[in-house]
Protein backbone atom coordinates (compact mmCIF):
# COMPACT_ATOMS: atom_id res chain seq x y z
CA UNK A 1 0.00 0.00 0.00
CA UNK A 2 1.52 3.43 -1.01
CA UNK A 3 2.17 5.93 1.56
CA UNK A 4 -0.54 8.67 2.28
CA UNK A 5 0.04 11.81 2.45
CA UNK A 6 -1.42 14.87 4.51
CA UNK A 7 -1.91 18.23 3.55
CA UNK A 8 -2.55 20.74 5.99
CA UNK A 9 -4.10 23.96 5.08
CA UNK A 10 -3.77 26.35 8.32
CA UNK A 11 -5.25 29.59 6.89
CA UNK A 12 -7.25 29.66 3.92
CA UNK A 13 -8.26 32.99 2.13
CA UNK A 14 -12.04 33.69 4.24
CA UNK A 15 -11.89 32.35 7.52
CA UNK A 16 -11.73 34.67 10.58
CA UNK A 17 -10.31 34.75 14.02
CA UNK A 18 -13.63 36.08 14.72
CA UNK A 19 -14.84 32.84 13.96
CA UNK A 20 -11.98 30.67 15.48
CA UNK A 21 -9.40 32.25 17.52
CA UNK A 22 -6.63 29.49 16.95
CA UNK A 23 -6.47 30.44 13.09
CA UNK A 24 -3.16 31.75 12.10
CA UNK A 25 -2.94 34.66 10.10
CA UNK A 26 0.41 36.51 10.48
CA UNK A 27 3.77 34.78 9.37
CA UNK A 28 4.70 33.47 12.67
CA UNK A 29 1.62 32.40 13.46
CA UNK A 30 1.38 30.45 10.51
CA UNK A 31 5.03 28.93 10.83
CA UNK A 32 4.12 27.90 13.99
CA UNK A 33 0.86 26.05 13.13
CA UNK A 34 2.36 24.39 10.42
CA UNK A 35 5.39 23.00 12.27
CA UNK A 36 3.32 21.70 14.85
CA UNK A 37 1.16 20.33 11.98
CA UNK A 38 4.14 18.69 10.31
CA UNK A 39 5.35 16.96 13.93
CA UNK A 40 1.66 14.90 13.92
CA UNK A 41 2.65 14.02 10.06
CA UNK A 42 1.96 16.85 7.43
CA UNK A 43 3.81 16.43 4.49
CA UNK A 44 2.88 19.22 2.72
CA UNK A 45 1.95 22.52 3.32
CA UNK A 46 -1.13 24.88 1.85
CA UNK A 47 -0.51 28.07 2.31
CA UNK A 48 -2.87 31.85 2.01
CA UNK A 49 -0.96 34.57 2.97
CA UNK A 50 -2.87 37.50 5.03
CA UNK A 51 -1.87 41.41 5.43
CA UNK A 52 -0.59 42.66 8.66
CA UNK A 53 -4.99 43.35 9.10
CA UNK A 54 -5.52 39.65 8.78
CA UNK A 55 -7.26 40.62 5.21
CA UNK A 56 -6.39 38.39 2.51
CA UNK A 57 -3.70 39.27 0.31
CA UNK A 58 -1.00 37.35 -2.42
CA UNK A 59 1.27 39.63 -1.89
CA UNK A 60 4.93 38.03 -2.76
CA UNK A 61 6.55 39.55 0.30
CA UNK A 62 4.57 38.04 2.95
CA UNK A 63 4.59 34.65 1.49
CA UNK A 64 8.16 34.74 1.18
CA UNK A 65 8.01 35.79 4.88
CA UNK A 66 6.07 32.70 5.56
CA UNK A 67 7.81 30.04 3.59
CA UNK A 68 11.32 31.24 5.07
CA UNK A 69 9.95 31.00 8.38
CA UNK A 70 8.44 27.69 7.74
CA UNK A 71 11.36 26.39 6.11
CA UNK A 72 13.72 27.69 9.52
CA UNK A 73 11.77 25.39 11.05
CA UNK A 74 11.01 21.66 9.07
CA UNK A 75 11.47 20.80 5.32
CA UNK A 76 7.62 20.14 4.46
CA UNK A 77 6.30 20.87 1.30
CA UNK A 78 5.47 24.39 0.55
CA UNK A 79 2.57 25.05 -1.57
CA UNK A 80 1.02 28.90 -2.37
CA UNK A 81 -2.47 29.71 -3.34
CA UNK A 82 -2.93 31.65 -6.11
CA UNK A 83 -6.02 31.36 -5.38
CA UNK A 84 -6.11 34.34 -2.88
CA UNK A 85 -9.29 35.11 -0.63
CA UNK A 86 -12.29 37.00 -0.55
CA UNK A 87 -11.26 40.18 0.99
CA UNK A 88 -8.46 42.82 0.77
CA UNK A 89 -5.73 42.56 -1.63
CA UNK A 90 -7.90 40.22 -4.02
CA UNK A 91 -11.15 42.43 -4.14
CA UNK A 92 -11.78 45.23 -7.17
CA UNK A 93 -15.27 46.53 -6.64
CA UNK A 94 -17.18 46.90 -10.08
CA UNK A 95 -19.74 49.59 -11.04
CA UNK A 96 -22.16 46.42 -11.57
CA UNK A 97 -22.48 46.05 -7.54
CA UNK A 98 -20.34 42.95 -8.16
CA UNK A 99 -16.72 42.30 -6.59
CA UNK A 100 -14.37 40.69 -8.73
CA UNK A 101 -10.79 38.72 -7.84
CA UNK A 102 -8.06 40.51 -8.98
CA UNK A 103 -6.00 38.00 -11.43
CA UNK A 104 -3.23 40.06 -11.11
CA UNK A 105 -3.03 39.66 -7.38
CA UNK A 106 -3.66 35.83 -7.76
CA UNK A 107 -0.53 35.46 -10.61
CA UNK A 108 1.93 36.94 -6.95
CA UNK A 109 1.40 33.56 -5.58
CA UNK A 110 3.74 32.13 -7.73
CA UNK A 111 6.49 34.37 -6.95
CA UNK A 112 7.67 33.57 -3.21
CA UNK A 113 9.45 30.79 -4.16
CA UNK A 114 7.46 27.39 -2.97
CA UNK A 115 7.61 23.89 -4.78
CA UNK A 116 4.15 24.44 -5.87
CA UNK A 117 1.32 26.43 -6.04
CA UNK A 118 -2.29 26.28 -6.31
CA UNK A 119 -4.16 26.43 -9.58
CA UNK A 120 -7.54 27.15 -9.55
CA UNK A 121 -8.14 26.93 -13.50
CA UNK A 122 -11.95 28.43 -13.42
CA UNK A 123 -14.49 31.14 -13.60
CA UNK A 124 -17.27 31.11 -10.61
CA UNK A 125 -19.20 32.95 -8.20
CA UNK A 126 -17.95 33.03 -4.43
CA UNK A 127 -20.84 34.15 -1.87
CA UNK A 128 -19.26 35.58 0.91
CA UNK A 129 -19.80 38.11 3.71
CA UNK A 130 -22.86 39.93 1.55
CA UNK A 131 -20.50 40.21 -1.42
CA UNK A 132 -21.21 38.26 -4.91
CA UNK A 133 -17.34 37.85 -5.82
CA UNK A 134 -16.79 36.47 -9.31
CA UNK A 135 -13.37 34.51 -9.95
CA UNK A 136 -12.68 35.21 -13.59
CA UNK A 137 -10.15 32.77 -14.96
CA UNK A 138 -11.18 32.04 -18.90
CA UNK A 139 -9.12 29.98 -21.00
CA UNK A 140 -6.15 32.66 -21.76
CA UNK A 141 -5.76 32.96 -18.09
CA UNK A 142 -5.59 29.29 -17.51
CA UNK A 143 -2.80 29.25 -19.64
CA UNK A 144 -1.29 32.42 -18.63
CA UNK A 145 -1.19 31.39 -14.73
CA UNK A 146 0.03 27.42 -15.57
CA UNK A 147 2.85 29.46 -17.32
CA UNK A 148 3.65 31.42 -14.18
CA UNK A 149 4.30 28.68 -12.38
CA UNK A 150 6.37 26.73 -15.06
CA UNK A 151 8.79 29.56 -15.88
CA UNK A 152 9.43 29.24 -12.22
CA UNK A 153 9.80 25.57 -11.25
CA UNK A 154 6.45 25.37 -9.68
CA UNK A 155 4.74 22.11 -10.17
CA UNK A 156 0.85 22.89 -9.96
CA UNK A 157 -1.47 21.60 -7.73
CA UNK A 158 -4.30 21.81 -10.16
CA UNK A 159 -8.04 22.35 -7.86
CA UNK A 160 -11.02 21.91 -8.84
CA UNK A 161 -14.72 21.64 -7.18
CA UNK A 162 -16.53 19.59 -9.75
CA UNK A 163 -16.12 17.19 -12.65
CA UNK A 164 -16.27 19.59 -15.45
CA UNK A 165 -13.16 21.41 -13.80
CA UNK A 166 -11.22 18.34 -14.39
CA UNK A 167 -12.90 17.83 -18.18
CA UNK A 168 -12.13 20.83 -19.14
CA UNK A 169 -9.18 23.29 -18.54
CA UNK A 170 -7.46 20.65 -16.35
CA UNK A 171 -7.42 17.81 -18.65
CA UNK A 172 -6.66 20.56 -21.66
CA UNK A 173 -3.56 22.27 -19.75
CA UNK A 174 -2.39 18.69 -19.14
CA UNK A 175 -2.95 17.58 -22.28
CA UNK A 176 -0.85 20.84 -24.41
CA UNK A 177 1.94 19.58 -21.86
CA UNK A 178 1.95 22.21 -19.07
CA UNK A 179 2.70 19.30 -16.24
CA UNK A 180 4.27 16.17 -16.01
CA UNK A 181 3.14 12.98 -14.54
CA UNK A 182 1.92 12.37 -11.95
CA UNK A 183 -0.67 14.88 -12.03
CA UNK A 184 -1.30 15.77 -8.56
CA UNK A 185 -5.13 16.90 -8.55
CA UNK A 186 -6.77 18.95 -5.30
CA UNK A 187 -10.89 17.69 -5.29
CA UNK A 188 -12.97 20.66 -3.09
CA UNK A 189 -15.97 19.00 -2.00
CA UNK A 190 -18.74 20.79 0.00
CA UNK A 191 -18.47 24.16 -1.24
CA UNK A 192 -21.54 24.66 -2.73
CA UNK A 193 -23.24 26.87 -0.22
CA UNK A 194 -20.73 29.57 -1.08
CA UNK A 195 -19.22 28.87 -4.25
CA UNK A 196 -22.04 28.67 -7.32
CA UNK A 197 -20.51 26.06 -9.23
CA UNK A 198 -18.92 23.70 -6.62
CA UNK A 199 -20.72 20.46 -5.70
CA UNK A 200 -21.50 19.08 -1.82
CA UNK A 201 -19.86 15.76 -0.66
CA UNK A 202 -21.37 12.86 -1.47
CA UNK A 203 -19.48 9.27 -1.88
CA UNK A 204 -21.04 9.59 -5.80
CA UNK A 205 -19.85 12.89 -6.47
CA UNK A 206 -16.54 11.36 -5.07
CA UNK A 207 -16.43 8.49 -7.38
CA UNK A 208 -17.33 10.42 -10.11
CA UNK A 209 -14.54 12.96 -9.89
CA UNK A 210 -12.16 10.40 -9.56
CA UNK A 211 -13.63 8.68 -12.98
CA UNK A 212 -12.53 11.58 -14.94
CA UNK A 213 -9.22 12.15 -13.83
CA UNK A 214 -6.52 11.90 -16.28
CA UNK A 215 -4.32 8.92 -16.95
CA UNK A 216 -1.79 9.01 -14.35
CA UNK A 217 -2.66 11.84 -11.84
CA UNK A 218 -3.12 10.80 -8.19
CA UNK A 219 -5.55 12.69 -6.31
CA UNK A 220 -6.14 14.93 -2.64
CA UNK A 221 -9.83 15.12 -0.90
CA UNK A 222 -10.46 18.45 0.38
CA UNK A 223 -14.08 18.63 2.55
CA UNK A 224 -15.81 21.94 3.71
CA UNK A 225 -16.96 21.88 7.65
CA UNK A 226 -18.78 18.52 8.98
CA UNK A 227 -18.21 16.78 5.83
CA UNK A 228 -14.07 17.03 6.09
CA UNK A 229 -13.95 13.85 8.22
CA UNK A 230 -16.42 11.24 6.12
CA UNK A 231 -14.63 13.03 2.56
CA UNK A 232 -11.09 12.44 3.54
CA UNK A 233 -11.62 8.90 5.60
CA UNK A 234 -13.62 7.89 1.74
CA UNK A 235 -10.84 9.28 -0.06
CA UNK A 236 -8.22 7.06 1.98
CA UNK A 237 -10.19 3.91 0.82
CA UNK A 238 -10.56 4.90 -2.61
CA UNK A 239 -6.47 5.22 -2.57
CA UNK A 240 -6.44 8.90 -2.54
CA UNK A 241 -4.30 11.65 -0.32
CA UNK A 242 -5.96 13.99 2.18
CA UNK A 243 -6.17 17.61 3.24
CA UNK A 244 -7.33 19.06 6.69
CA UNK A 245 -6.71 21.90 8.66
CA UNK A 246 -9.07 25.32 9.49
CA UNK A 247 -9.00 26.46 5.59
CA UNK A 248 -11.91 23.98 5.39
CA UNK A 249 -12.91 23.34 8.68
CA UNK A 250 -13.36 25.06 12.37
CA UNK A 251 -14.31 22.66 14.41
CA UNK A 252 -12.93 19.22 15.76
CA UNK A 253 -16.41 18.14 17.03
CA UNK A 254 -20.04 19.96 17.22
CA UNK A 255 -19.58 23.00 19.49
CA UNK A 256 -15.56 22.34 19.81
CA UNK A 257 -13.30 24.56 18.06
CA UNK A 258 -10.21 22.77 16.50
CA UNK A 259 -6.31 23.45 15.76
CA UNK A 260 -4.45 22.73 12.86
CA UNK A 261 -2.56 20.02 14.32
CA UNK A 262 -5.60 18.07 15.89
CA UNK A 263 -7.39 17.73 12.89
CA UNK A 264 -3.88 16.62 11.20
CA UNK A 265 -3.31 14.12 14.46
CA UNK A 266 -6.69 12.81 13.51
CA UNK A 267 -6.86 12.32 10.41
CA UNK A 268 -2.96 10.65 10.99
CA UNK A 269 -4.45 8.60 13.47
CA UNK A 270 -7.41 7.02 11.23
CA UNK A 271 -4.93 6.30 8.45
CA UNK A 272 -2.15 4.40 10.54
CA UNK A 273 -6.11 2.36 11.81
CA UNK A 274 -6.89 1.56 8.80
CA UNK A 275 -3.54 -0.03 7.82
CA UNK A 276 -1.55 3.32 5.99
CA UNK A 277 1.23 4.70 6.76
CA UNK A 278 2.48 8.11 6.67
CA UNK A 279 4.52 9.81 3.97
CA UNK A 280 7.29 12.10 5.39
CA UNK A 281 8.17 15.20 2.89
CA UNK A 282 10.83 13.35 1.37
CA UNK A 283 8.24 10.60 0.54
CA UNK A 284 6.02 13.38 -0.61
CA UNK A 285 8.43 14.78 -2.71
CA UNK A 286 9.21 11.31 -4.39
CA UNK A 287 5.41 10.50 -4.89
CA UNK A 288 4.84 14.25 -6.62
CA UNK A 289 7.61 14.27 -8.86
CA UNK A 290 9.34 17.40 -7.20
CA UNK A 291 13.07 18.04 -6.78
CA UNK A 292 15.16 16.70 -3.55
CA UNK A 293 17.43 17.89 -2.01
């Protein structure tokens, strides 16, 4: 049985301490979180970067802040969103009444440095806060942000939130030869209630998202709030890899607010049950395809 390995994602681009004072926001904070993440068995690393105001931001600078920091501490794998957030930095505020996410602010995430970075190759609607924030990432952008992260030795992380993500400019980019195998695919399950286009959790859904990957990608189960724990355990059995932390989720139980590394000790913990075992970052490294050291 291969080794599995955890992603933790400590931050996330909407979350609030307002909502759960053990998020991390600031680089230290977030070092912190994710070395204590990566001692109960993270492999790799997720990573939104925040402004000094805890508002969500790409912003090259303060990711390089975080991945230095992170990388003082453990050798995990560092992965950037270019996906941003849904406040701050990304916003620009159209005449329609609409917000929209700045792509320029989204291409910064490739520019701190990591091992890879987050591609979210699609156009949708996030709901969030009162706002209608549209994500606007056509065809020319795909290409232009897979680029990005080429030109700079990024492998992408390539996320999607339903099948027709993976149909279409996933399989496409992969296809024209903007990766190389394995294709390391991020599933988002869960989302619906604030992203129009994303699709809840269901084992179905599951199985049919993992029907249309491409030949030889391996895949990562991402789960929003209460259905984090059934997703990820599923996606162990169907031979998959696994992200947790408070980008996706803010609780450990009903009523009991969670840290980073308990939901990674968890989820560690129900893997080594059911017979896995853990992939350090060198593993990780091996399994993805990146560079070693």
């Amino acid at each position: 049985m291969s080794r599995l390995m955890i992603t933790v994602a400590p931050t996330g681009g909407m979350a609030q301490k307002s909502q759960n004072p053990n998020l991390p926001t600031q680089p230290e904070e977030i070092a912190e979180s994710v070395f204590l993440s990566y001692k109960e068995g993270a492999s790799i690393a997720a990573l939104h970067a925040r402004r000094p105001d805890d508002q969500a931001t790409c912003n090259a600078e303060i990711y390089s802040n975080i991945n230095r920091r992170i990388r003082e501490k453990c050798d995990i794998v560092i992965n950037n969103s270019t996906g941003g957030g849904s406040s701050g930095d990304m916003l620009i505020e159209r005449p329609d009444g609409l917000f929209e996410s700045s792509f320029e602010e989204r291409l910064k995430g490739c520019d701190a440095g990591a091992e890879m970075a987050t591609f979210d190759g699609m156009t949708f609607c996030d709901v969030h806060g009162g706002r209608e924030i549209v994500v606007i990432t056509p065809p020319n952008r795909c290409e232009q942000l897979v680029k990005r992260m080429i030109e700079r030795g990024i492998k992408p992380e390539w996320e999607v939130f339903a099948p027709n993500h993976i149909l279409q400019d996933v399989t496409r980019l992969i296809q024209k030869g903007y990766d190389k195998p394995p294709y390391y695919i991020n599933m988002v399950l869960g989302a619906d209630r604030g992203f129009q286009g994303a699709m809840p959790y269901s084992h179905d859904i599951l199985a049919a998202m993992i029907a249309a990957l491409p030949p030889q990608s391996i895949f990562c189960v991402s789960a929003i709030g209460s259905a984090q724990l059934p997703a990820t355990t599923q996606a162990m059995l169907l031979g998959g890899h696994v992200r947790v932390g408070l980008e996706d989720n803010n609780y450990y139980a009903k009523g009991e607010l969670a840290t980073n590394e308990q939901l990674v000790a968890r989820t560690r913990r129900i893997a080594t049950e059911l017979g896995f075992e853990i992939a350090s970052p060198g593993e990780a490294r091996e399994l993805l395809g990146l560079k070693t050291n």
